[in-house]
N, C-alpha and C. Protein backbone atom coordinates (compact mmCIF):
# COMPACT_ATOMS: atom_id res chain seq x y z
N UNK A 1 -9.51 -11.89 7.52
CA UNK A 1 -8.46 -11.32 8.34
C UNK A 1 -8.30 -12.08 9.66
N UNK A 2 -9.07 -12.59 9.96
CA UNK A 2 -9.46 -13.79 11.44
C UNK A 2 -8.02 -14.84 11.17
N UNK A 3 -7.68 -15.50 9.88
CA UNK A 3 -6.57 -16.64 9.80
C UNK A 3 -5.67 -15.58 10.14
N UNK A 4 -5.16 -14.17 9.39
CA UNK A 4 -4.34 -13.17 9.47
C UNK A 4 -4.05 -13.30 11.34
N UNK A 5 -4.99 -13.16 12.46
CA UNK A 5 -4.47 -13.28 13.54
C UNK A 5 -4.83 -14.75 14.15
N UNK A 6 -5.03 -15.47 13.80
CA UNK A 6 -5.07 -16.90 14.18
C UNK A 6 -3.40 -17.32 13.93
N UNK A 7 -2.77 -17.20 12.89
CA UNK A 7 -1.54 -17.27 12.24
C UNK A 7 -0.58 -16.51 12.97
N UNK A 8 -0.91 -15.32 13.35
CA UNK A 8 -0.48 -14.41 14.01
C UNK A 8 0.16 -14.80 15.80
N UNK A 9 -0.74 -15.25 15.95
CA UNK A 9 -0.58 -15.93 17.48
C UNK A 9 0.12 -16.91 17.53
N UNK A 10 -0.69 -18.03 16.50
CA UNK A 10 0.49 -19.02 16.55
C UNK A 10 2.05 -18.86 16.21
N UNK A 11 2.42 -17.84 15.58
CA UNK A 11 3.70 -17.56 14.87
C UNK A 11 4.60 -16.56 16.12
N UNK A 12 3.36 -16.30 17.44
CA UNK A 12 4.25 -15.21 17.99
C UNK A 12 5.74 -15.87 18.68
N UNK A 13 5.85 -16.87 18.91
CA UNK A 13 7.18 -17.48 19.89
C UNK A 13 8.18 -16.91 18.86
N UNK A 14 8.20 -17.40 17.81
CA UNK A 14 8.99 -17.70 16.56
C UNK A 14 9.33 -16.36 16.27
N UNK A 15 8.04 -15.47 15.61
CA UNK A 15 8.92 -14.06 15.62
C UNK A 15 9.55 -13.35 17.03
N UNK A 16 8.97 -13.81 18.13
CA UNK A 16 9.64 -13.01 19.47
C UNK A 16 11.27 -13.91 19.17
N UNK A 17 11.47 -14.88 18.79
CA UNK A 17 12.65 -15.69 19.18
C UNK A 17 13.89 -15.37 17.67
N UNK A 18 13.17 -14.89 16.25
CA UNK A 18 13.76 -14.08 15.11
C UNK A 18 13.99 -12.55 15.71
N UNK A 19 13.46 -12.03 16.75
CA UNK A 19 13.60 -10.42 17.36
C UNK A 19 15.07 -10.37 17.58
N UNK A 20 14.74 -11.79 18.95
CA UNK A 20 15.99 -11.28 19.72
C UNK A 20 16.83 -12.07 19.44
N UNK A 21 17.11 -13.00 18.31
CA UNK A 21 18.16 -12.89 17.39
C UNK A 21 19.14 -11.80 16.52
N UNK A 22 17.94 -11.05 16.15
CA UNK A 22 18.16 -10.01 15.13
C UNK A 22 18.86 -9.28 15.96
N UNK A 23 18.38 -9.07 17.65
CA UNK A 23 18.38 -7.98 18.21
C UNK A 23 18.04 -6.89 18.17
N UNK A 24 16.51 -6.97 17.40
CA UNK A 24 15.53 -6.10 17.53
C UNK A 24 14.98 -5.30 18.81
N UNK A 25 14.91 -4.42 19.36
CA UNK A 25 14.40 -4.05 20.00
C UNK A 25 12.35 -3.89 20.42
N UNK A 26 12.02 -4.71 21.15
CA UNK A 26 10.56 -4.44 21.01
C UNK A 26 9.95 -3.02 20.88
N UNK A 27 9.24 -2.84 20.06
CA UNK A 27 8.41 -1.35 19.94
C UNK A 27 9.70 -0.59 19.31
N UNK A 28 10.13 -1.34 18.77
CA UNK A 28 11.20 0.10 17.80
C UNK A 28 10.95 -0.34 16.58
N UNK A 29 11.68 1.08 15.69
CA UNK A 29 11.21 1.82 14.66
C UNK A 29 11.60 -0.03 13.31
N UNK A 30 12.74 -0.37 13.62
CA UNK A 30 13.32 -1.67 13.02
C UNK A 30 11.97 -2.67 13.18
N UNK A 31 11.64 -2.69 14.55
CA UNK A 31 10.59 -4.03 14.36
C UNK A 31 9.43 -3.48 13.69
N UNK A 32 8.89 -2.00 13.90
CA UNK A 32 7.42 -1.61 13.18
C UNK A 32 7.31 -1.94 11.96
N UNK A 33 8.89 -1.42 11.12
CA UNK A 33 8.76 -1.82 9.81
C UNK A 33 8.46 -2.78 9.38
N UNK A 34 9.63 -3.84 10.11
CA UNK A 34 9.89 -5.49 9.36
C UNK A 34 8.11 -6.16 9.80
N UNK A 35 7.42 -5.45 10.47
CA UNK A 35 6.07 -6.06 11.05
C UNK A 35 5.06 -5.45 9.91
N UNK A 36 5.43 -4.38 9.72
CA UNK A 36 4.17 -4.01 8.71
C UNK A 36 4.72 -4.37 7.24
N UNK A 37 5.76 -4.39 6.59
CA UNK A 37 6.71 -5.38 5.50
C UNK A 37 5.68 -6.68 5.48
N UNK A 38 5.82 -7.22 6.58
CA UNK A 38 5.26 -8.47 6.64
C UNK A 38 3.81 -8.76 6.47
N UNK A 39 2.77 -7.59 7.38
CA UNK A 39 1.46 -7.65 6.90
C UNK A 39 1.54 -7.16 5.41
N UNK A 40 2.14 -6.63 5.02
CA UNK A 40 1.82 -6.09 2.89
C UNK A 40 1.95 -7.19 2.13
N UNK A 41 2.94 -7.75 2.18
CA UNK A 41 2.99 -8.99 1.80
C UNK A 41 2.08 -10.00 1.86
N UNK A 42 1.81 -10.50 3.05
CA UNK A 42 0.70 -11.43 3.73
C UNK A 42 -0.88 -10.50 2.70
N UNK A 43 -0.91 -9.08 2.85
CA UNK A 43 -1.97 -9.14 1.96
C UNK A 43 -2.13 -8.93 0.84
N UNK A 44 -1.07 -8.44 0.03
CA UNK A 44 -0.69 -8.71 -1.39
C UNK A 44 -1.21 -10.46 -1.80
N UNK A 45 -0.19 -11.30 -0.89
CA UNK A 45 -0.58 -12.90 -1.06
C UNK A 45 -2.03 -13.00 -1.30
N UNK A 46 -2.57 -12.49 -0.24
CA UNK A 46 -4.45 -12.95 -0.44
C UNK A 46 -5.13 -12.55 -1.60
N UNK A 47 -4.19 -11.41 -1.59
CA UNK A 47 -5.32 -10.79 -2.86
C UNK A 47 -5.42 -11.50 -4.03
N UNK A 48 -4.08 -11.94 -4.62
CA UNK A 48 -3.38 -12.93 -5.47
C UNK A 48 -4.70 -13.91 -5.42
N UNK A 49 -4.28 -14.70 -4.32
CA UNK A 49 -5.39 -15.65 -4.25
C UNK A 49 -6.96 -15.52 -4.43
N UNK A 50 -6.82 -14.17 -3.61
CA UNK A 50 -8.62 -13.98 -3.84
C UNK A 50 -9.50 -14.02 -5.33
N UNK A 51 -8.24 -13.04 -6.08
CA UNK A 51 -8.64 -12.54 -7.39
C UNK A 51 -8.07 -13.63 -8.26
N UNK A 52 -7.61 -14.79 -8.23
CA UNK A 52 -7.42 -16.20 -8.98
C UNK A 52 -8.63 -16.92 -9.07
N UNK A 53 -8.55 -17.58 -10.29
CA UNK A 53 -10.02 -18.37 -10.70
C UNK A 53 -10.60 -19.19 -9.91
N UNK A 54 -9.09 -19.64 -9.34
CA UNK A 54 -9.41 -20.83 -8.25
C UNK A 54 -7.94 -20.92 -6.88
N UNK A 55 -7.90 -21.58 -6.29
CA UNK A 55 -6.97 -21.11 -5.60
C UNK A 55 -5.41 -22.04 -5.76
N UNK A 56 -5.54 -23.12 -7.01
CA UNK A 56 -4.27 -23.68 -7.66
C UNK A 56 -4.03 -22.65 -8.54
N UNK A 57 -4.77 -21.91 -8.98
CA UNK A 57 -3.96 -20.91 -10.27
C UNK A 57 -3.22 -19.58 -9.03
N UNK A 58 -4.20 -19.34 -7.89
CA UNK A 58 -3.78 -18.42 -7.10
C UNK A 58 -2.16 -18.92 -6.79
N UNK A 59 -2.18 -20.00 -6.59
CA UNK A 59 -1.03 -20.55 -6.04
C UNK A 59 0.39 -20.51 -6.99
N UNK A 60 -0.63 -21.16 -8.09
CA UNK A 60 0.47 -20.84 -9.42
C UNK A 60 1.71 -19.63 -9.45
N UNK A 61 0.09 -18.57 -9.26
CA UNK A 61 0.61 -17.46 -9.80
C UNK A 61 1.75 -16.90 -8.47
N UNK A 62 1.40 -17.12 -7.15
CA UNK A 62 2.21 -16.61 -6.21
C UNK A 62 3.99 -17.47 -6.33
N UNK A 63 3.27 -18.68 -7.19
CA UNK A 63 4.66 -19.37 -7.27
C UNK A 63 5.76 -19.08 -8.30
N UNK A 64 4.62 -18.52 -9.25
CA UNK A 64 5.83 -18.21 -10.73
C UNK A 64 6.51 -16.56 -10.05
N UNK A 65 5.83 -15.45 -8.86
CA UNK A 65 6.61 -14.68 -8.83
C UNK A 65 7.89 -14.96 -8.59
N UNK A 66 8.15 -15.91 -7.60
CA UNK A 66 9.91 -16.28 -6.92
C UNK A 66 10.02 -17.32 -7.93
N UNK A 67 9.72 -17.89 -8.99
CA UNK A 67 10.31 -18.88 -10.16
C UNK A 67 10.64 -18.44 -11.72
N UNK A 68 9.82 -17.38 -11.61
CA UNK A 68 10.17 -16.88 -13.37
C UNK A 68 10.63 -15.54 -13.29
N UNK A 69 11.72 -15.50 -14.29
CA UNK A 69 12.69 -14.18 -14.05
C UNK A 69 11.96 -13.29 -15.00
N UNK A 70 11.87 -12.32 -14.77
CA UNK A 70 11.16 -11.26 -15.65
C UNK A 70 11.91 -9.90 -14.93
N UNK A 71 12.51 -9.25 -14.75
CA UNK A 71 13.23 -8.67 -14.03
C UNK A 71 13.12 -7.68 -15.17
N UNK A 72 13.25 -7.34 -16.47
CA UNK A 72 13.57 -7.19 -17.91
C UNK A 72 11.90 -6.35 -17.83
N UNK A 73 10.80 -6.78 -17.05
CA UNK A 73 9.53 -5.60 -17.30
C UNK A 73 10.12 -3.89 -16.43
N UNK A 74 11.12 -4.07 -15.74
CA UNK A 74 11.44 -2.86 -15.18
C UNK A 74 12.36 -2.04 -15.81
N UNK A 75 12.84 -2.47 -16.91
CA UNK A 75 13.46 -1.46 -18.01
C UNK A 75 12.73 -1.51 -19.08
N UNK A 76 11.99 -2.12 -19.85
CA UNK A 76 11.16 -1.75 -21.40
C UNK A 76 9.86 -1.36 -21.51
N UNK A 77 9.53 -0.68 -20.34
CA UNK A 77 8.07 -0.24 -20.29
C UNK A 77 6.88 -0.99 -20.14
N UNK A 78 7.16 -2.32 -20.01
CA UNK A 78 6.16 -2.98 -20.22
C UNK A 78 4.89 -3.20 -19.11
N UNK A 79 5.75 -2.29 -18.09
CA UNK A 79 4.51 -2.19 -16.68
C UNK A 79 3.09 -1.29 -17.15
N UNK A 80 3.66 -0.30 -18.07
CA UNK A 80 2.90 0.60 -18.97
C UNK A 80 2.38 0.23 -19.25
N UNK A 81 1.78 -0.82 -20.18
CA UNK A 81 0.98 -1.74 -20.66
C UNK A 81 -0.13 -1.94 -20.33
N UNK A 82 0.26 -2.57 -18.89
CA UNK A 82 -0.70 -2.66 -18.12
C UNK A 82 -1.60 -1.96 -17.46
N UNK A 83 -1.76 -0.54 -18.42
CA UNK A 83 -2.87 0.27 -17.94
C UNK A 83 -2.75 1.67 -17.07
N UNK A 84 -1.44 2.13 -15.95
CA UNK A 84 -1.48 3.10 -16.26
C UNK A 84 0.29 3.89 -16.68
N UNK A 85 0.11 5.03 -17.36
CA UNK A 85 1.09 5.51 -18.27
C UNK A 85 2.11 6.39 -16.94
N UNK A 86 3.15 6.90 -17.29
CA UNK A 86 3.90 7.51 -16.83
C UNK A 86 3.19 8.59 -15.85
N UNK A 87 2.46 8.96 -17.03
CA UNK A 87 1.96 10.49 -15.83
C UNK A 87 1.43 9.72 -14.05
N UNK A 88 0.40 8.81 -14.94
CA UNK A 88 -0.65 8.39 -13.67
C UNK A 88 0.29 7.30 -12.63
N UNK A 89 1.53 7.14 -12.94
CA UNK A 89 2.56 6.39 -11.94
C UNK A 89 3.49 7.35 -11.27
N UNK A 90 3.48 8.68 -11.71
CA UNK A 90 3.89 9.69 -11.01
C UNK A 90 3.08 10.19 -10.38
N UNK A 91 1.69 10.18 -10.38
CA UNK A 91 0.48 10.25 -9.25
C UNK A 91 0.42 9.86 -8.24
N UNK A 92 0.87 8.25 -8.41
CA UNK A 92 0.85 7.31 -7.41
C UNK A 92 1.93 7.10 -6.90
N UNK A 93 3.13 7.56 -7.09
CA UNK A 93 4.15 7.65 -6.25
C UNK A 93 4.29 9.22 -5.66
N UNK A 94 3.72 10.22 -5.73
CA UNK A 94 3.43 11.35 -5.06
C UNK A 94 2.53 11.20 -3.81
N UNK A 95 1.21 10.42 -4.38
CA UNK A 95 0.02 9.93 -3.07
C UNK A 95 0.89 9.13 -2.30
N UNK A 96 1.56 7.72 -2.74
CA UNK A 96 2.52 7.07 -1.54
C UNK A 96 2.94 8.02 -0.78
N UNK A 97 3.89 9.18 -1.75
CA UNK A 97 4.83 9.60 -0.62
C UNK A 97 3.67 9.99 0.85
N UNK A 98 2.92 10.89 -0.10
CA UNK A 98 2.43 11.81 1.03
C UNK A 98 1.44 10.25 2.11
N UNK A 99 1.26 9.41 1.65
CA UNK A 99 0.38 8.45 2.75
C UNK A 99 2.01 7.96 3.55
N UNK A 100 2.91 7.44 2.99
CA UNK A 100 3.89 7.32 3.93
C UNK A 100 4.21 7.98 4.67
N UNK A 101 4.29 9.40 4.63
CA UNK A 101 4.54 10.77 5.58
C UNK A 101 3.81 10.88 6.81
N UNK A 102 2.66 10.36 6.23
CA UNK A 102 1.62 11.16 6.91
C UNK A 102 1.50 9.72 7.80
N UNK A 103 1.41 8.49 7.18
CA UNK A 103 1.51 7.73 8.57
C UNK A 103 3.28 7.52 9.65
N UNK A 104 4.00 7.86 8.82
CA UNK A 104 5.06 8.14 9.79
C UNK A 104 4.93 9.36 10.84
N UNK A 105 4.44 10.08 10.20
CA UNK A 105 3.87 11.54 11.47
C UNK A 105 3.34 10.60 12.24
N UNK A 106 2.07 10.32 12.26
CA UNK A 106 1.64 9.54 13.15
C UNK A 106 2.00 8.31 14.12
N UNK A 107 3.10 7.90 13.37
CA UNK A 107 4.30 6.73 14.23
C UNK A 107 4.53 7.45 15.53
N UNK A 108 5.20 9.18 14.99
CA UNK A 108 5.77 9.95 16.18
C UNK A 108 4.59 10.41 16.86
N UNK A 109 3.66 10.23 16.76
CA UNK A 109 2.70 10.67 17.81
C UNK A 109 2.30 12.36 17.54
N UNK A 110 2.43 12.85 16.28
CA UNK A 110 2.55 13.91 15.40
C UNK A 110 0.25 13.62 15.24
N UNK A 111 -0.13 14.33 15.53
CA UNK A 111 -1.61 14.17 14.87
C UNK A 111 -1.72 15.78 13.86
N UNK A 112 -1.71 14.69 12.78
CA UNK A 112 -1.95 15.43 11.36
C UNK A 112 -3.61 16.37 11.56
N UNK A 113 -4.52 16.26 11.82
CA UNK A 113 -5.83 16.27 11.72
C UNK A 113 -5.87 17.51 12.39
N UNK A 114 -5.09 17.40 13.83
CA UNK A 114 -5.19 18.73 14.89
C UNK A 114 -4.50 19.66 14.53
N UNK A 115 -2.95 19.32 14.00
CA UNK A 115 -2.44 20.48 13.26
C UNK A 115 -2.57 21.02 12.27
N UNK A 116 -3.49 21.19 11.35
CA UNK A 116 -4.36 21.44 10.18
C UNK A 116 -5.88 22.30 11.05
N UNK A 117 -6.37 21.58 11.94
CA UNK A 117 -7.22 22.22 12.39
C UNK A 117 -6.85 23.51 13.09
N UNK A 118 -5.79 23.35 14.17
CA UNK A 118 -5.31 24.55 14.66
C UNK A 118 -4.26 25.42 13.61
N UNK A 119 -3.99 24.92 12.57
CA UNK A 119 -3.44 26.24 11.63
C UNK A 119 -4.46 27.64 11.34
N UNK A 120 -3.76 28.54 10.98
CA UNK A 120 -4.54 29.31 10.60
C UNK A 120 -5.60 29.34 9.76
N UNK A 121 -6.62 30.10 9.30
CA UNK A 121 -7.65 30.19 8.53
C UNK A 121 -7.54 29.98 7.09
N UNK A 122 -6.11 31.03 6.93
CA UNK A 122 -5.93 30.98 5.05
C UNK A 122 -5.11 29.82 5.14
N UNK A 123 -4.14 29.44 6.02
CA UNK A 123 -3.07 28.15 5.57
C UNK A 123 -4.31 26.64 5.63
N UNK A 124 -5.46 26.72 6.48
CA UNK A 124 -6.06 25.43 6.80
C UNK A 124 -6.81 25.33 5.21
N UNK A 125 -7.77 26.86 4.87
CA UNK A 125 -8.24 26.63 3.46
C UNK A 125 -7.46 26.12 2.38
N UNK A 126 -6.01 26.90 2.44
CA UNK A 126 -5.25 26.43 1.45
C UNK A 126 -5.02 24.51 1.36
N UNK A 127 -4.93 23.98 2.37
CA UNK A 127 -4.89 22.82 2.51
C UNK A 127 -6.05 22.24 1.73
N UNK A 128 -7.30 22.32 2.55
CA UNK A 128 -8.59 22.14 1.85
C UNK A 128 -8.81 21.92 0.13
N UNK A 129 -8.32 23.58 -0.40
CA UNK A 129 -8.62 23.57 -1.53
C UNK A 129 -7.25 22.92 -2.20
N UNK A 130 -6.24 22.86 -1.89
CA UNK A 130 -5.26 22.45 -2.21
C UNK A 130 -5.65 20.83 -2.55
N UNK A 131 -6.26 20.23 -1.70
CA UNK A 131 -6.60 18.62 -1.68
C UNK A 131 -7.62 18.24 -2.88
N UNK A 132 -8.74 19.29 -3.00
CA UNK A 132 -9.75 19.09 -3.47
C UNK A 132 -9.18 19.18 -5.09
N UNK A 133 -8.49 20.32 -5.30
CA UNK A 133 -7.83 20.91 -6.60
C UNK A 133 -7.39 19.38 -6.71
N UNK A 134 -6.27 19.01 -6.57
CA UNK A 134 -5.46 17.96 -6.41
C UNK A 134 -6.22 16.23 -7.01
N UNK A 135 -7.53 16.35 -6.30
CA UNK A 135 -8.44 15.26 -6.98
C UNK A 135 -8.93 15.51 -8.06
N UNK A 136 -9.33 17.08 -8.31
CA UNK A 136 -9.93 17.35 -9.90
C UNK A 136 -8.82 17.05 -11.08
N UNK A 137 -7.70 17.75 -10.52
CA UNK A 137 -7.06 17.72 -11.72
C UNK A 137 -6.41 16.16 -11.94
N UNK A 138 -5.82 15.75 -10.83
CA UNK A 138 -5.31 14.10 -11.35
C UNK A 138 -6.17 12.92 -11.07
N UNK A 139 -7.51 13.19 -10.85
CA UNK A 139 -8.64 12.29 -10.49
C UNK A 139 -8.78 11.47 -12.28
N UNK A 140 -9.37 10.21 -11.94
CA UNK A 140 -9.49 9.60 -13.32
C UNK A 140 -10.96 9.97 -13.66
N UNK A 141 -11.55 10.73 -13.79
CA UNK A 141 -12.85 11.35 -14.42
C UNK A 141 -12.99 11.90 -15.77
N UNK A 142 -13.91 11.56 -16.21
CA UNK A 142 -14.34 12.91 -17.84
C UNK A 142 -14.84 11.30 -18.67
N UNK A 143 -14.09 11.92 -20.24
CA UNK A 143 -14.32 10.80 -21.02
C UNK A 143 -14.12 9.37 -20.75
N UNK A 144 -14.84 8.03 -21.04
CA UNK A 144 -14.61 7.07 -21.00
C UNK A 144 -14.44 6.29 -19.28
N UNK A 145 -14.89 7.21 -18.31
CA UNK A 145 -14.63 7.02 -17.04
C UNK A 145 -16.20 6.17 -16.26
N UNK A 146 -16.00 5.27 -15.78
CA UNK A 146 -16.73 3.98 -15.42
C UNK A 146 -16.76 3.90 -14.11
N UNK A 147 -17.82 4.18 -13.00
CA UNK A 147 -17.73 3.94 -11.78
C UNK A 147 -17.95 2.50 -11.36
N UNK A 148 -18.72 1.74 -12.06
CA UNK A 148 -18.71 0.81 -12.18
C UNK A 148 -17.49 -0.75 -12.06
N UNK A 149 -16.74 0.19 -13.11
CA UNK A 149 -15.57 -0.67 -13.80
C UNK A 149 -13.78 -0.21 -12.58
N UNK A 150 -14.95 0.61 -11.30
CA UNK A 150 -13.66 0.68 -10.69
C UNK A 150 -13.22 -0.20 -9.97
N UNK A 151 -12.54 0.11 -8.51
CA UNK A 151 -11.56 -1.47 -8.37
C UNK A 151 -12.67 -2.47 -7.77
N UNK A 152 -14.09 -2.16 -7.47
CA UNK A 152 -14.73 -2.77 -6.69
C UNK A 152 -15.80 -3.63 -7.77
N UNK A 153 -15.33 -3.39 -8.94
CA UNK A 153 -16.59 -3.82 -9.99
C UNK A 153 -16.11 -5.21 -10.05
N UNK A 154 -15.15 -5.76 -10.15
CA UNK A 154 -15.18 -6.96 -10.41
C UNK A 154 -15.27 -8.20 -9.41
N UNK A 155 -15.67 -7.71 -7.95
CA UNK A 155 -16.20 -8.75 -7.24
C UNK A 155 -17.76 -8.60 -6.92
């Protein structure tokens, strides 16, 4: 993450001078995005690379995304394939929502943590068990389930 702000610094003229082109406003809601857009990307890229055999196939592979059209895996299911099914991609776009929410609360200066703490007794439990429920039932556990083989097993 050290090149991440080495890169960072060096690149600041350039994005201050793409701002006030754009006519971005500093510290507004337009630049937070296009800034954190930009770190996902930047670490999507690494990962690419990290998890490549070597770092010409990493490269490869970051190159065939903007060179080979495949556009055609977002209508025939074929993302499915790759391991998880409908249900468990409606999981993960429910958890987004709620992690997007919950760090946009926090954009506004909203602290999630205190207002949960100062709720009431039955609404704070309900939260609680509400969360916990929430991991049992759509958690990947039971048959055939590998702690091992989770995302951290293969480095």
């Amino acid at each position: 993450h050290g090149v991440y702000q080495i890169v960072g610094e060096v690149l600041r003229p350039i994005k201050q001078l793409l701002s006030r082109k754009l006519h971005m406003q500093e510290h507004s809601c337009c630049q937070a995005v296009c800034q954190q857009g930009c770190t996902f990307i930047l670490v999507m890229l690494a990962w690419i690379i990290f998890r490549a055999d070597s770092l010409g196939t990493g490269l490869a592979m970051i190159r065939s995304i903007f060179t080979v059209p495949n556009l055609w895996i977002l209508t025939n299911d074929a993302l499915f394939s790759l391991g998880l099914g409908w249900k468990e991609c409606m999981v993960l776009v429910i958890c987004l929502l709620v992690l997007l929410s919950a760090g946009f609360l926090q954009e506004k200066g909203i602290a999630i943590r205190e207002k949960i703490l100062c709720a009431p007794l039955a609404a704070r439990w309900s939260v609680y068990i509400g969360a916990i429920l929430f991991v049992m039932l759509f958690g990947t556990y039971g048959y055939g389930f590998d702690a091992q083989a989770f995302i951290y097993g293969g480095f």
